[in-house]
N, C-alpha and C. Protein backbone atom coordinates (compact mmCIF):
# COMPACT_ATOMS: atom_id res chain seq x y z
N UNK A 1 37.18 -32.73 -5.24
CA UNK A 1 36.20 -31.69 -5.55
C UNK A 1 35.48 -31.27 -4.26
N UNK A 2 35.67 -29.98 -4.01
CA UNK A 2 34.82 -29.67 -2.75
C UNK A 2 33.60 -29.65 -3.20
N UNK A 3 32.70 -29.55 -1.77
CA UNK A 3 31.13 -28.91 -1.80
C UNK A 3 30.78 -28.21 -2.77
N UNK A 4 31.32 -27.04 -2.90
CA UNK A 4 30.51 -25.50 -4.18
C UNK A 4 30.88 -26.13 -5.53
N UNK A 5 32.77 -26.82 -5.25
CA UNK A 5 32.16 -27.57 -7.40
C UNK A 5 31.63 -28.42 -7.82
N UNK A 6 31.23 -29.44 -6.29
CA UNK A 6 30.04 -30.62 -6.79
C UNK A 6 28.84 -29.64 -7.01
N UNK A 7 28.05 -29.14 -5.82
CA UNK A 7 27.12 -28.36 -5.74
C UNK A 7 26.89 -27.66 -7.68
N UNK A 8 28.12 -26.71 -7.96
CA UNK A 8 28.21 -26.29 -9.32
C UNK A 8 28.05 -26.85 -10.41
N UNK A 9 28.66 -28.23 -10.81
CA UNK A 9 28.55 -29.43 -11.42
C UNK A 9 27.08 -29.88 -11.76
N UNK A 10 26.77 -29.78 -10.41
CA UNK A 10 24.95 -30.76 -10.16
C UNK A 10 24.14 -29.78 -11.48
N UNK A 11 24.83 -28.60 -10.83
CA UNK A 11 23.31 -27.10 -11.38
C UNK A 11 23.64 -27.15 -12.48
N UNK A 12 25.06 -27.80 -13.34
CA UNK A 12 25.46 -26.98 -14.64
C UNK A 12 24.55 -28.06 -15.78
N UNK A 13 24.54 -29.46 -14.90
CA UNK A 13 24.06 -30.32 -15.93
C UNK A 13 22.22 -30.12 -16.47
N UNK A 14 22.28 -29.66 -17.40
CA UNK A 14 20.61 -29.68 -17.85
C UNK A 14 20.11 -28.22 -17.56
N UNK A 15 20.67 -27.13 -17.19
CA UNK A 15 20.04 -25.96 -16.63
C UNK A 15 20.82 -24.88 -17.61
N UNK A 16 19.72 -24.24 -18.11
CA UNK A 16 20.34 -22.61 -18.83
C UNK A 16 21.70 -22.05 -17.82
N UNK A 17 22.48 -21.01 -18.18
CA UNK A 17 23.65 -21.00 -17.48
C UNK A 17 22.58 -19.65 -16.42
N UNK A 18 22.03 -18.92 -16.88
CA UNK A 18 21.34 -17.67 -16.25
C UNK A 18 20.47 -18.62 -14.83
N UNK A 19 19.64 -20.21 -15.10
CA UNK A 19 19.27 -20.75 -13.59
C UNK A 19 20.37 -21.00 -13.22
N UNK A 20 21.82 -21.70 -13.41
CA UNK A 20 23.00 -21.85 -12.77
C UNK A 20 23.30 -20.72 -11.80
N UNK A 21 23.01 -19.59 -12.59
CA UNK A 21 23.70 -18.68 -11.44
C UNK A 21 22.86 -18.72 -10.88
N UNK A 22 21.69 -17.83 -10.91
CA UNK A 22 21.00 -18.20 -9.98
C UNK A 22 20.18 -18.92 -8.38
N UNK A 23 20.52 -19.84 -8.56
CA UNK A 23 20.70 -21.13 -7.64
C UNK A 23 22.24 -20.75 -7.14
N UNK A 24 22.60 -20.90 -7.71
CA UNK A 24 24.52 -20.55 -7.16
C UNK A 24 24.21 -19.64 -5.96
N UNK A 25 23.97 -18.18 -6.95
CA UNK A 25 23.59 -17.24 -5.84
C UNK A 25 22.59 -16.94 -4.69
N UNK A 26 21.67 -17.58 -4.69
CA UNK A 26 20.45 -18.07 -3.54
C UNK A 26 21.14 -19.26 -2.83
N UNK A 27 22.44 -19.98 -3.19
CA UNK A 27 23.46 -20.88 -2.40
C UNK A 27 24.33 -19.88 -1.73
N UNK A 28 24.66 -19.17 -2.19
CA UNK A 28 25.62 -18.05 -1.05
C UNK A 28 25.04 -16.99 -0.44
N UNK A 29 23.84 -16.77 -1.04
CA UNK A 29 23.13 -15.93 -0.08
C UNK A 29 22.72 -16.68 1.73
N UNK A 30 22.53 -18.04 1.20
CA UNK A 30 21.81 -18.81 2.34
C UNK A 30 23.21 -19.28 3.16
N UNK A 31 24.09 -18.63 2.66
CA UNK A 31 25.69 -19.16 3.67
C UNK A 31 27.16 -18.02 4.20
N UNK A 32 25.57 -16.73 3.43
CA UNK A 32 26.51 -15.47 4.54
C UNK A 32 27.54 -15.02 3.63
N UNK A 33 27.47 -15.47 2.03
CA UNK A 33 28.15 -15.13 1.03
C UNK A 33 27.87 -14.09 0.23
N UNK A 34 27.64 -13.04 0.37
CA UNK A 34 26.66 -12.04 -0.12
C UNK A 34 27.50 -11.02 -1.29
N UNK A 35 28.52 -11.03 -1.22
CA UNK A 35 29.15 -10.61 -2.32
C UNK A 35 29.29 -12.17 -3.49
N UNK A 36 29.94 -13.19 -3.24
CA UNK A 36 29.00 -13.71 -4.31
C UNK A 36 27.95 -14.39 -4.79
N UNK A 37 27.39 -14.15 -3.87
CA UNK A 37 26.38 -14.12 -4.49
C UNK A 37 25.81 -13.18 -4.96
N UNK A 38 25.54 -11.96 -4.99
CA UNK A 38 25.58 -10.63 -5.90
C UNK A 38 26.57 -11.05 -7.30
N UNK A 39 27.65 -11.59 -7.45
CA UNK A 39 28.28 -11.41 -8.58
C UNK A 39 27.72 -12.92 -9.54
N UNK A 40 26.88 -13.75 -8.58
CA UNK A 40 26.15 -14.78 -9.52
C UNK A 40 25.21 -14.09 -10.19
N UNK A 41 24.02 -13.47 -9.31
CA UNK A 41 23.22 -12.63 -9.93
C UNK A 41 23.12 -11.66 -11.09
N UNK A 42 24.34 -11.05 -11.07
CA UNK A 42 24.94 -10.56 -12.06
C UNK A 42 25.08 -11.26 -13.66
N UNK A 43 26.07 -12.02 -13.22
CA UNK A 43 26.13 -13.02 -14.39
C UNK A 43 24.74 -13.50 -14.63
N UNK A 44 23.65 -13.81 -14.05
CA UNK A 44 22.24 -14.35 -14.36
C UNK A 44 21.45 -12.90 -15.43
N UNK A 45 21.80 -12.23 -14.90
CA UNK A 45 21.00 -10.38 -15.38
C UNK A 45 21.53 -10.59 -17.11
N UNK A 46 23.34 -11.28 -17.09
CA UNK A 46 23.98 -11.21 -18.37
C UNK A 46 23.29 -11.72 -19.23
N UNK A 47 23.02 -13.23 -18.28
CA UNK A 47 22.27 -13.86 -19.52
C UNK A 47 21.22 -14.21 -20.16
N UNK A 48 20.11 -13.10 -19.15
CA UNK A 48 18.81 -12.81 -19.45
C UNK A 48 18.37 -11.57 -18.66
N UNK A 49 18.55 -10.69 -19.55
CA UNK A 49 17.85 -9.49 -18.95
C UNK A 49 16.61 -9.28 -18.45
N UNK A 50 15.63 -10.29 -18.40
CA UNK A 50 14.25 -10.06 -18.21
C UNK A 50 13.28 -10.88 -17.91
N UNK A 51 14.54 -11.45 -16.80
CA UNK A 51 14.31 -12.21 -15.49
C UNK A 51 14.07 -11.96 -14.49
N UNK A 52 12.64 -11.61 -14.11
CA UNK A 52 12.55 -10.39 -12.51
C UNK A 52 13.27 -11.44 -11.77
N UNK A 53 12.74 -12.00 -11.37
CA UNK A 53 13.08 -13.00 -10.38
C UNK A 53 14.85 -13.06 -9.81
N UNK A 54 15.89 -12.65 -10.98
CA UNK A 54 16.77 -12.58 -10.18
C UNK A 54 16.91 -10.98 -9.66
N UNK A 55 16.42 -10.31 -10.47
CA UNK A 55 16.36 -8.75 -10.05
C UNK A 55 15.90 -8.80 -8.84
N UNK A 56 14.92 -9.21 -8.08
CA UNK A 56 14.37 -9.70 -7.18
C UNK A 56 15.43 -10.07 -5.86
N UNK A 57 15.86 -11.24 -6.63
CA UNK A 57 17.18 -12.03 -5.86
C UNK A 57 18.64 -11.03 -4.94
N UNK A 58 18.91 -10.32 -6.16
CA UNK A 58 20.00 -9.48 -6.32
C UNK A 58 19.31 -8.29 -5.34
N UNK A 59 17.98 -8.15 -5.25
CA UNK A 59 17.77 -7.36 -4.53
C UNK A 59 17.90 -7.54 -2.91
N UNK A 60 17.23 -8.75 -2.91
CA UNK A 60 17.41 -9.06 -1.44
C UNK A 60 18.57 -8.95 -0.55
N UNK A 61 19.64 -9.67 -1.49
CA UNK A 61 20.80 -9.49 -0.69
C UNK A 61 21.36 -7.87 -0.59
N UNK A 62 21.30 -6.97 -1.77
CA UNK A 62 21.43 -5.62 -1.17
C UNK A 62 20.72 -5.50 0.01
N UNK A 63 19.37 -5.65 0.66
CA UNK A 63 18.71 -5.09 1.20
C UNK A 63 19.19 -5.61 2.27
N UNK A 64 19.90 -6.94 2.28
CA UNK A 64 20.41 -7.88 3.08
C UNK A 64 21.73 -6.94 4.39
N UNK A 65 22.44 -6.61 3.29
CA UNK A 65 23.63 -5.74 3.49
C UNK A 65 23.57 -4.36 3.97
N UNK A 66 22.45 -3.68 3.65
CA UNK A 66 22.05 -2.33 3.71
C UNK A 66 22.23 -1.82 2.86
N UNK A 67 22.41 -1.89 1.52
CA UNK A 67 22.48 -1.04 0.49
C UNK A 67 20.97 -1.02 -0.11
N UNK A 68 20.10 -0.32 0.57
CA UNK A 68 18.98 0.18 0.40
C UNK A 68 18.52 0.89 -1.06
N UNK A 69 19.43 1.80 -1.55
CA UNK A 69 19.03 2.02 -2.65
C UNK A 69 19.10 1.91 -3.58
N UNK A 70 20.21 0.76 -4.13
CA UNK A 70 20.68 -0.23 -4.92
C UNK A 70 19.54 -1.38 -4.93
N UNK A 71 19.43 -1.88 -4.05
CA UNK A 71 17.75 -2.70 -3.52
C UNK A 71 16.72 -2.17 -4.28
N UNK A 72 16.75 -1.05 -4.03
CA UNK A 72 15.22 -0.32 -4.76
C UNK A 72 15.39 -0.88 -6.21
N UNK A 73 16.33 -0.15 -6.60
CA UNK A 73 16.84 -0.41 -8.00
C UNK A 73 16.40 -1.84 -8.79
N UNK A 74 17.19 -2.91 -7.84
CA UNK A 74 16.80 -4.06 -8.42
C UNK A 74 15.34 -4.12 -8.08
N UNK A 75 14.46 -3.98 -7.37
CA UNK A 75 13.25 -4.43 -6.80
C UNK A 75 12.27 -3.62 -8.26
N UNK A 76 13.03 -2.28 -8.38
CA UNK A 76 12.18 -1.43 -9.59
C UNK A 76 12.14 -2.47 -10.50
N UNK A 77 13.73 -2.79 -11.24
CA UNK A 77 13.15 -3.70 -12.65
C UNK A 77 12.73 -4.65 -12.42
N UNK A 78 12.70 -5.14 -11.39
CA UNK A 78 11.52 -6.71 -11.35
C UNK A 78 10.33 -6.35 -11.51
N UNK A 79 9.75 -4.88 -10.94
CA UNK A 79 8.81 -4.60 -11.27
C UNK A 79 8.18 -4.28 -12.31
N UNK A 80 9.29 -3.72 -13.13
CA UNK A 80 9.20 -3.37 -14.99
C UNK A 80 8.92 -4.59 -15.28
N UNK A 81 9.47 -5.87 -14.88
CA UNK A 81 9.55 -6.37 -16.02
C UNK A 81 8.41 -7.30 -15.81
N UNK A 82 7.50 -7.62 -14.16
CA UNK A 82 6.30 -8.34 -13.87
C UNK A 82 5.56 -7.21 -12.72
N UNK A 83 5.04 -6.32 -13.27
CA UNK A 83 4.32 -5.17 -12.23
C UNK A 83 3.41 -6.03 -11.27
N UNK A 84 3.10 -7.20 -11.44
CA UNK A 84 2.30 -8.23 -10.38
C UNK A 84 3.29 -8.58 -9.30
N UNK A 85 3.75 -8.81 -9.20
CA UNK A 85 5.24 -9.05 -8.06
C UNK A 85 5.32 -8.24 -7.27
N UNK A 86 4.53 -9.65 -6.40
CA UNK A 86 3.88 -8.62 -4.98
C UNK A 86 5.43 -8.47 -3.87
N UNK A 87 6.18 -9.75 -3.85
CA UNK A 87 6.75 -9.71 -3.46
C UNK A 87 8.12 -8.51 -3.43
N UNK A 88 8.05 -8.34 -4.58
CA UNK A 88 9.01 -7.17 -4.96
C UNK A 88 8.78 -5.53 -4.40
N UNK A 89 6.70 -5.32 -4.27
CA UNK A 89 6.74 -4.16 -3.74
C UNK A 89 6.71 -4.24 -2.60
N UNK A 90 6.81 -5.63 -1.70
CA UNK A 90 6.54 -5.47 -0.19
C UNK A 90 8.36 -5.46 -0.12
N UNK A 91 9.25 -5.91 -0.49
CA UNK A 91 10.55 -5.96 -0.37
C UNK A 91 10.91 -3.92 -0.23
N UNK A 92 10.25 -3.23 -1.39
CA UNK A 92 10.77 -2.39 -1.96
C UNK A 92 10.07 -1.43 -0.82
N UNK A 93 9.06 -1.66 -0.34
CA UNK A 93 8.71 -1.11 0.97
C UNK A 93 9.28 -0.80 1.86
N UNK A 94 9.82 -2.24 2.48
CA UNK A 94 10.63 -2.43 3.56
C UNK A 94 11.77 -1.62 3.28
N UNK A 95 12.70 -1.73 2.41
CA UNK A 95 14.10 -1.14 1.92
C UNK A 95 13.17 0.66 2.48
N UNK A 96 12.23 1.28 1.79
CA UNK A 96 12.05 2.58 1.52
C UNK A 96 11.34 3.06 3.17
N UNK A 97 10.98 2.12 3.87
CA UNK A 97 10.93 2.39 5.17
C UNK A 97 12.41 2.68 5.99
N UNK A 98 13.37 1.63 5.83
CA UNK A 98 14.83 1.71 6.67
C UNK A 98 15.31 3.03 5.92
N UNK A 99 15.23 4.00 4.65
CA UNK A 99 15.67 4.96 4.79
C UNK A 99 15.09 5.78 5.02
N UNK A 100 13.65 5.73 5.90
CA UNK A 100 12.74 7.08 6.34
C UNK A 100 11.95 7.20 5.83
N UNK A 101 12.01 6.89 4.43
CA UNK A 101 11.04 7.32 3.07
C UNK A 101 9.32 6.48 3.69
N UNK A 102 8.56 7.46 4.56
CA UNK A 102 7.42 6.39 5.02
C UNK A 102 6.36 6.98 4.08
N UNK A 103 6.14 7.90 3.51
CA UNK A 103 5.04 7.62 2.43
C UNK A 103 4.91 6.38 0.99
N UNK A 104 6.32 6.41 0.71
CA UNK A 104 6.76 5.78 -0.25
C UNK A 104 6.38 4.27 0.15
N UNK A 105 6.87 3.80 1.48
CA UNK A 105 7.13 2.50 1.66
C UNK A 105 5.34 2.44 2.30
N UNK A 106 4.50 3.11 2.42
CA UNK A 106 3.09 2.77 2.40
C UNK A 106 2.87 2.92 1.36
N UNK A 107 2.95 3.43 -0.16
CA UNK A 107 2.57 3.24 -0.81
C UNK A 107 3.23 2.04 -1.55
N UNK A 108 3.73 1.44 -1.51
CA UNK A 108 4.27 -0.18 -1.55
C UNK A 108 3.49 -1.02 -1.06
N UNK A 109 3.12 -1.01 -0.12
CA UNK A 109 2.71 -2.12 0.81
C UNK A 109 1.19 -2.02 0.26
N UNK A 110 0.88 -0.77 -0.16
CA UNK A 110 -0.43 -0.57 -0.10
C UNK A 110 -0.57 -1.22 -1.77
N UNK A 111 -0.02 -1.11 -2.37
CA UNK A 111 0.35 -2.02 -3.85
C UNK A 111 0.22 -3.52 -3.82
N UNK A 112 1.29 -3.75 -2.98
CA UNK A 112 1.09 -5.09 -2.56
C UNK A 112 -0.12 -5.70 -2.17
N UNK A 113 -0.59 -4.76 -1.49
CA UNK A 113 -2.21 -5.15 -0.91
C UNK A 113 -2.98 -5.28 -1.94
N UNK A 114 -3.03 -4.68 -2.60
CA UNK A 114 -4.20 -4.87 -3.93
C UNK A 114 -3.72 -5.82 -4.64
N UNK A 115 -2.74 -6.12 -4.69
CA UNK A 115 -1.96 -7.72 -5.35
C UNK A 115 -2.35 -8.71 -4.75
N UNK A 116 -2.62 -9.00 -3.34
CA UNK A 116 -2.46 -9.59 -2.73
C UNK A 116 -3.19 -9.21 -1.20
N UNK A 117 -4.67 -9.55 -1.16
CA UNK A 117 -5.31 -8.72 -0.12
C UNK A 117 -5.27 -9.50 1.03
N UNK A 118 -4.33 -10.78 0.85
CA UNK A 118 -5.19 -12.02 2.25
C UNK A 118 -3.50 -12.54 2.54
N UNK A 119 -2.73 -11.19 2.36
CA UNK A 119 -1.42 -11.45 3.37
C UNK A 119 -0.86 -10.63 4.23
N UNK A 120 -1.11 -11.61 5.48
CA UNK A 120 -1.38 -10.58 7.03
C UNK A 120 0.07 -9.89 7.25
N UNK A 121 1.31 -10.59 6.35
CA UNK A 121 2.71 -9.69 7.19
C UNK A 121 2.18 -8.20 6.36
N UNK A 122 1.85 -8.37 5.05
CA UNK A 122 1.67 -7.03 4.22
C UNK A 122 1.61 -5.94 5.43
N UNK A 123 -0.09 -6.38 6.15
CA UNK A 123 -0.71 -5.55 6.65
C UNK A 123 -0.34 -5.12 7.86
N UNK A 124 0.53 -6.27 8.50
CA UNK A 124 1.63 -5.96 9.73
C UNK A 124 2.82 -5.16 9.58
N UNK A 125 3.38 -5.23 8.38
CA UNK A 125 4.47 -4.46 8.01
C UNK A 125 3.73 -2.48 7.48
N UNK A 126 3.00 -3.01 7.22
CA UNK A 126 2.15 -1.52 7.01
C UNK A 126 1.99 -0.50 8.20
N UNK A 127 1.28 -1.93 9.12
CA UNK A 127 1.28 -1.09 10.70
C UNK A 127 2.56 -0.27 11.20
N UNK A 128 3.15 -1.08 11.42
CA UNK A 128 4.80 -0.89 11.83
C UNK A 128 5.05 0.67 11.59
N UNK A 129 5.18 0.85 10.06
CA UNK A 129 5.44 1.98 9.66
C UNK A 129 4.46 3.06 9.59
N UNK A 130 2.80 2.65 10.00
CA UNK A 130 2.20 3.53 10.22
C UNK A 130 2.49 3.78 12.33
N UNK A 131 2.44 2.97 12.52
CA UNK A 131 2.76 3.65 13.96
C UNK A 131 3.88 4.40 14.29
N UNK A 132 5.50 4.28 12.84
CA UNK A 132 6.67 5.12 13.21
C UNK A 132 5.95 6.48 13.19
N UNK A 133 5.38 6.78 12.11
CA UNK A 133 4.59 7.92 11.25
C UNK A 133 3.88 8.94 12.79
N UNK A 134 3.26 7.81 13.83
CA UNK A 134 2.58 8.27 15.27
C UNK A 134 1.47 8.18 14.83
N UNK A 135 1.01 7.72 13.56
CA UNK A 135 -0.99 7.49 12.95
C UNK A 135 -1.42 6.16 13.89
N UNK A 136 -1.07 6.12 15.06
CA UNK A 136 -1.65 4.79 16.11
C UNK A 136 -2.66 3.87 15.45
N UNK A 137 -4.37 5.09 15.33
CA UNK A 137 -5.23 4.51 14.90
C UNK A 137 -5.23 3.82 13.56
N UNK A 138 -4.81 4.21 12.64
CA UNK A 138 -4.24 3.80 11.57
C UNK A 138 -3.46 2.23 11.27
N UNK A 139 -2.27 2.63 12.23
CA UNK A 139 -1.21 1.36 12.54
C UNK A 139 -2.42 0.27 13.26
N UNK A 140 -3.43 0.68 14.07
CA UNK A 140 -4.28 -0.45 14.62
C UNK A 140 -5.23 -0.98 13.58
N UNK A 141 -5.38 -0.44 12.95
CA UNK A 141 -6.21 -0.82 11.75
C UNK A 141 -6.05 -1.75 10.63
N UNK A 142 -4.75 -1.41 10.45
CA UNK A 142 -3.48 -2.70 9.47
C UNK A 142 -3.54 -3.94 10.45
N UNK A 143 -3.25 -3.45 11.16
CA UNK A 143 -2.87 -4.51 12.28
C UNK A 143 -3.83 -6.05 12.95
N UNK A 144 -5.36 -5.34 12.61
CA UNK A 144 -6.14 -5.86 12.90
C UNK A 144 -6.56 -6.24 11.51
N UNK A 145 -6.61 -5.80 10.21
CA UNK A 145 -6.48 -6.41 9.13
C UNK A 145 -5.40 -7.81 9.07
N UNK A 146 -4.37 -7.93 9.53
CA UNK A 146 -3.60 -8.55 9.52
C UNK A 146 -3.93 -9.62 10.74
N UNK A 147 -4.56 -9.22 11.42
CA UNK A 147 -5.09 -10.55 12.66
C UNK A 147 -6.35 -11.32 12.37
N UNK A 148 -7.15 -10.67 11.13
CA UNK A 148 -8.72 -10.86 10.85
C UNK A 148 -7.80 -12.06 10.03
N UNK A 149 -6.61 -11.95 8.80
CA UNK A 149 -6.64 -13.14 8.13
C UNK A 149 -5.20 -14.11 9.03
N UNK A 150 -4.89 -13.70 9.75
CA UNK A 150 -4.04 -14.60 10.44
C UNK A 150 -4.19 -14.54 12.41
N UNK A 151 -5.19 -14.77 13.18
CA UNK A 151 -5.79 -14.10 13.86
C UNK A 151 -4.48 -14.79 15.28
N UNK A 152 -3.33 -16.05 14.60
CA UNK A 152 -2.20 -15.72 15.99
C UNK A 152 -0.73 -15.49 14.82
N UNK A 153 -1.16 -14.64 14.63
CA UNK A 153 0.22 -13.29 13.83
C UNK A 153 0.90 -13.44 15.13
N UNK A 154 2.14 -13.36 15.31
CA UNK A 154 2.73 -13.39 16.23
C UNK A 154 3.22 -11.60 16.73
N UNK A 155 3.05 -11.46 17.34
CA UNK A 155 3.30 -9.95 18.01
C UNK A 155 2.76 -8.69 18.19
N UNK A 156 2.21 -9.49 17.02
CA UNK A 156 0.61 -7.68 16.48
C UNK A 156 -0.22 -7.25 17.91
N UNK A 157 -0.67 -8.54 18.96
CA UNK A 157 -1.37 -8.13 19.70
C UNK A 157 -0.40 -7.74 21.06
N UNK A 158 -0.08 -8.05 20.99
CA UNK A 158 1.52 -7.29 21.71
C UNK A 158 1.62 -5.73 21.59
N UNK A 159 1.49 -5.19 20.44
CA UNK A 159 2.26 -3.94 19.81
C UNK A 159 0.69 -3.71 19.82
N UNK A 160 -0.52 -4.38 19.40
CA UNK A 160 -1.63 -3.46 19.78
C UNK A 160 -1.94 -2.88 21.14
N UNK A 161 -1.02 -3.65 22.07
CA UNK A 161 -1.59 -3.16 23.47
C UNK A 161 -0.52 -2.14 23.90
N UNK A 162 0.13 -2.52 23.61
CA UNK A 162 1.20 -1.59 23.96
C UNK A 162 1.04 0.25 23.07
N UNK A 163 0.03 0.01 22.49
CA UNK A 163 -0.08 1.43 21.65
C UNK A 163 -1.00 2.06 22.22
N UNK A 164 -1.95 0.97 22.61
CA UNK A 164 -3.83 1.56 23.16
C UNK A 164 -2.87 1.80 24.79
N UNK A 165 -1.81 1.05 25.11
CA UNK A 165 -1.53 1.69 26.91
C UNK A 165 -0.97 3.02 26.63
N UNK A 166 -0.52 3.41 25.81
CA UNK A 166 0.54 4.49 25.83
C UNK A 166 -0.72 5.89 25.29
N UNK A 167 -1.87 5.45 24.64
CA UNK A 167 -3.00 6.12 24.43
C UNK A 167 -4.10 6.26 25.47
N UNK A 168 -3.53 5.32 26.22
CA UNK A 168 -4.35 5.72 27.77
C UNK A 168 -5.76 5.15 27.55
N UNK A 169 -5.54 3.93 26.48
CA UNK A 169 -7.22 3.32 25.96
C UNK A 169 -7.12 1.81 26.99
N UNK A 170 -6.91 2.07 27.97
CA UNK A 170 -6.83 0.72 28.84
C UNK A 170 -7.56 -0.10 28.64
N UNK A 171 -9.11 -0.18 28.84
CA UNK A 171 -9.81 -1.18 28.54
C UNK A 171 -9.63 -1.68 27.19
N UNK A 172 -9.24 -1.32 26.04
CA UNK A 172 -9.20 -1.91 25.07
C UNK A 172 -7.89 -2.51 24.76
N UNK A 173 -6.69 -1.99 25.59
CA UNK A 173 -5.76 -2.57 25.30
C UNK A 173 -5.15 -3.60 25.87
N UNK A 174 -5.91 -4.43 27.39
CA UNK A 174 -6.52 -5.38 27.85
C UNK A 174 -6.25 -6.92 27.16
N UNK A 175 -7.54 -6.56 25.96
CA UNK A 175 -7.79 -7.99 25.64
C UNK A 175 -7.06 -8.54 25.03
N UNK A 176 -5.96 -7.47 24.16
CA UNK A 176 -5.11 -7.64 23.43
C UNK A 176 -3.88 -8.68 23.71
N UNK A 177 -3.46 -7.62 25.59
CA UNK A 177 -2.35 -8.71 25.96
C UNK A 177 -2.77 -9.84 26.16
N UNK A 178 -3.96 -9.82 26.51
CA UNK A 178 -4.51 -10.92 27.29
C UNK A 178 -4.17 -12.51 25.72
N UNK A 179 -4.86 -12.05 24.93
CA UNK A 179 -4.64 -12.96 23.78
C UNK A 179 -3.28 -13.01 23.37
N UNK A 180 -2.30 -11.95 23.50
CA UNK A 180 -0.40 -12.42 23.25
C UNK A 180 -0.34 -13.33 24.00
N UNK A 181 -0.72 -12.96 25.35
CA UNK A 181 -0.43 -14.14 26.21
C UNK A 181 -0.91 -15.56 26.15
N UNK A 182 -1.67 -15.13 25.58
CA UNK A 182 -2.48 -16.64 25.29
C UNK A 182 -1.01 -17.43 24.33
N UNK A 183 -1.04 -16.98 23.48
CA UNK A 183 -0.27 -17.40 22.32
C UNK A 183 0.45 -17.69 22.72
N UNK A 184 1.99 -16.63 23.46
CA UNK A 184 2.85 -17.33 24.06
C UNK A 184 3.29 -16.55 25.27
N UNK A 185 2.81 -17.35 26.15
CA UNK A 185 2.54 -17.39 27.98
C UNK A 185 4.08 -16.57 27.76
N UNK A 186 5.68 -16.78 27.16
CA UNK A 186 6.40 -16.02 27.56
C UNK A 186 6.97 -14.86 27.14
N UNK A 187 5.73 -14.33 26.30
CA UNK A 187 5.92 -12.70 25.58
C UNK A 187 5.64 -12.00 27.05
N UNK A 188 7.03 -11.71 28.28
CA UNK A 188 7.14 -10.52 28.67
C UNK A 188 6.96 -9.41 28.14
N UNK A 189 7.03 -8.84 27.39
CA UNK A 189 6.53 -7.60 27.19
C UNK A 189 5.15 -7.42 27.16
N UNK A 190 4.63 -8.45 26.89
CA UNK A 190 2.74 -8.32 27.22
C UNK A 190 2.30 -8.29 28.65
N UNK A 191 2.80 -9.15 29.64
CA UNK A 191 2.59 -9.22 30.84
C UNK A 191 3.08 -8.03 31.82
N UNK A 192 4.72 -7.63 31.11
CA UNK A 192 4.83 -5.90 31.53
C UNK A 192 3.70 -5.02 31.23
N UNK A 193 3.27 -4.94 30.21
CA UNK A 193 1.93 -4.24 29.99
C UNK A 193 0.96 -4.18 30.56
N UNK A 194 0.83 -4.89 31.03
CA UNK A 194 -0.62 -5.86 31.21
C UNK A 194 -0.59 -5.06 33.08
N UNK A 195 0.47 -5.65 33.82
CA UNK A 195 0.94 -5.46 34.87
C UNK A 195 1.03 -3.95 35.05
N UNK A 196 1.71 -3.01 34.09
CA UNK A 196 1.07 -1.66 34.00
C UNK A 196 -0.07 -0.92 34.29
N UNK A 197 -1.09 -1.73 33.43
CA UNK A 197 -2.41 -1.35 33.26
C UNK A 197 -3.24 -1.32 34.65
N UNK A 198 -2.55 -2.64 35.26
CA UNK A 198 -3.48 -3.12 36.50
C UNK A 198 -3.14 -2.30 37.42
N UNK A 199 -1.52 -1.74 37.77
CA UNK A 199 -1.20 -0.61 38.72
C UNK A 199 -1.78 -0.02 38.82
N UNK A 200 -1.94 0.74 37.27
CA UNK A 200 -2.26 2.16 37.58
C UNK A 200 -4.20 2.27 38.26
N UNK A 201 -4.75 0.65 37.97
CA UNK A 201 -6.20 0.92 38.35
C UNK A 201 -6.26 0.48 39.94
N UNK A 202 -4.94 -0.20 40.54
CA UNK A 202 -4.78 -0.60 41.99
C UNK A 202 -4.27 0.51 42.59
N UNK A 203 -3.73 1.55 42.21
CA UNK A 203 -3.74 2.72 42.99
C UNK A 203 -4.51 3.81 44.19
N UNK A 204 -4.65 3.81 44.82
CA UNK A 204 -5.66 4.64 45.83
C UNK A 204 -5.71 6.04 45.41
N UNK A 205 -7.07 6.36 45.44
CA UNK A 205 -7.43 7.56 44.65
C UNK A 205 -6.57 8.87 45.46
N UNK A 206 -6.05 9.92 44.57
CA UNK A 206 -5.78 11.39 45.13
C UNK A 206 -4.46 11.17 45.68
């Protein structure tokens, strides 16, 4: 008996057949198996329709693959079927950001947020797509929401400085690298910044 029919065996004893798949399929998702695991999921949907959680599941790995709007799809009925599932509108975000759709995928995130006000990727992933949008001040605003409840987020102060240099807000975009760097001494791209900033004020006037 290989690995997947012990593995199969273990899940079948004592478990509804709809957690079998399940588990099955969050087992091939986690091993680069993504078609079946989609066709576990499936079979899980068979044997309980009104199970967000694998809708959920089934979604990820679309989103996994790039099938973005198949993703939505599943991410929607998880939402029918538990509109609290925060996780589902920050998923359904992300998916509606990679096809452009940036009002949509802020109004996701911004869902999520009211689900869920004290989770900093929310508010980092919000930024992101408010800075594609070019709303800077905006994107700094998420961003710093997202550093107030996780204050070493990894990269935010990175991407804050790098927005205030390109806005020509030097002094403020300063302290920013200064604290990436803190975090981790080898985020080059902060110290490129940083090293930017200082040129352009070591320059000789005219």
């Amino acid at each position: 008996m290989n690995f997947e029919e012990n593995f199969e065996k273990k899940m079948v004893e004592g478990n509804p057949k709809d957690t079998v798949n399940n588990k099955k399929g969050l087992y091939f998702y986690k091993h680069g198996k993504y078609q079946e695991a989609i066709a576990c999921f499936d079979k899980a949907i068979e044997a309980d329709l009104n199970d967000a959680e694998t809708y959920y599941n089934k979604g990820i790995v679309l989103k996994r693959i790039e099938k973005y709007q198949e993703a939505i799809s599943c991410f929607d009925k998880a939402i029918k079927i538990n509109p609290e599932y925060v996780n589902a509108y920050f998923e359904k975000g992300s998916a509606l950001f990679a096809l452009g759709k940036h009002q949509e995928s802020i109004a996701c995130f911004d869902k999520a947020i009211e689900l869920n006000p004290n989770d900093d990727y929310i508010y980092s992933r919000k930024g992101i797509v408010l800075e594609d949008l070019g709303k800077y001040q905006e994107a700094i605003d998420s961003f710093n929401k997202a550093i107030e409840i996780n204050p070493r987020h990894p990269n935010i102060y990175t991407t804050c400085g790098i927005i205030l240099l390109n806005l020509k807000r030097y002094d403020e975009a300063i302290p920013y690298l200064d604290k990436a760097i803190e975090i981790n001494p080898n985020d080059q791209a902060a110290y490129v910044a940083k090293r930017n900033i200082l040129q352009l004020f070591s320059l000789p006037n005219g």
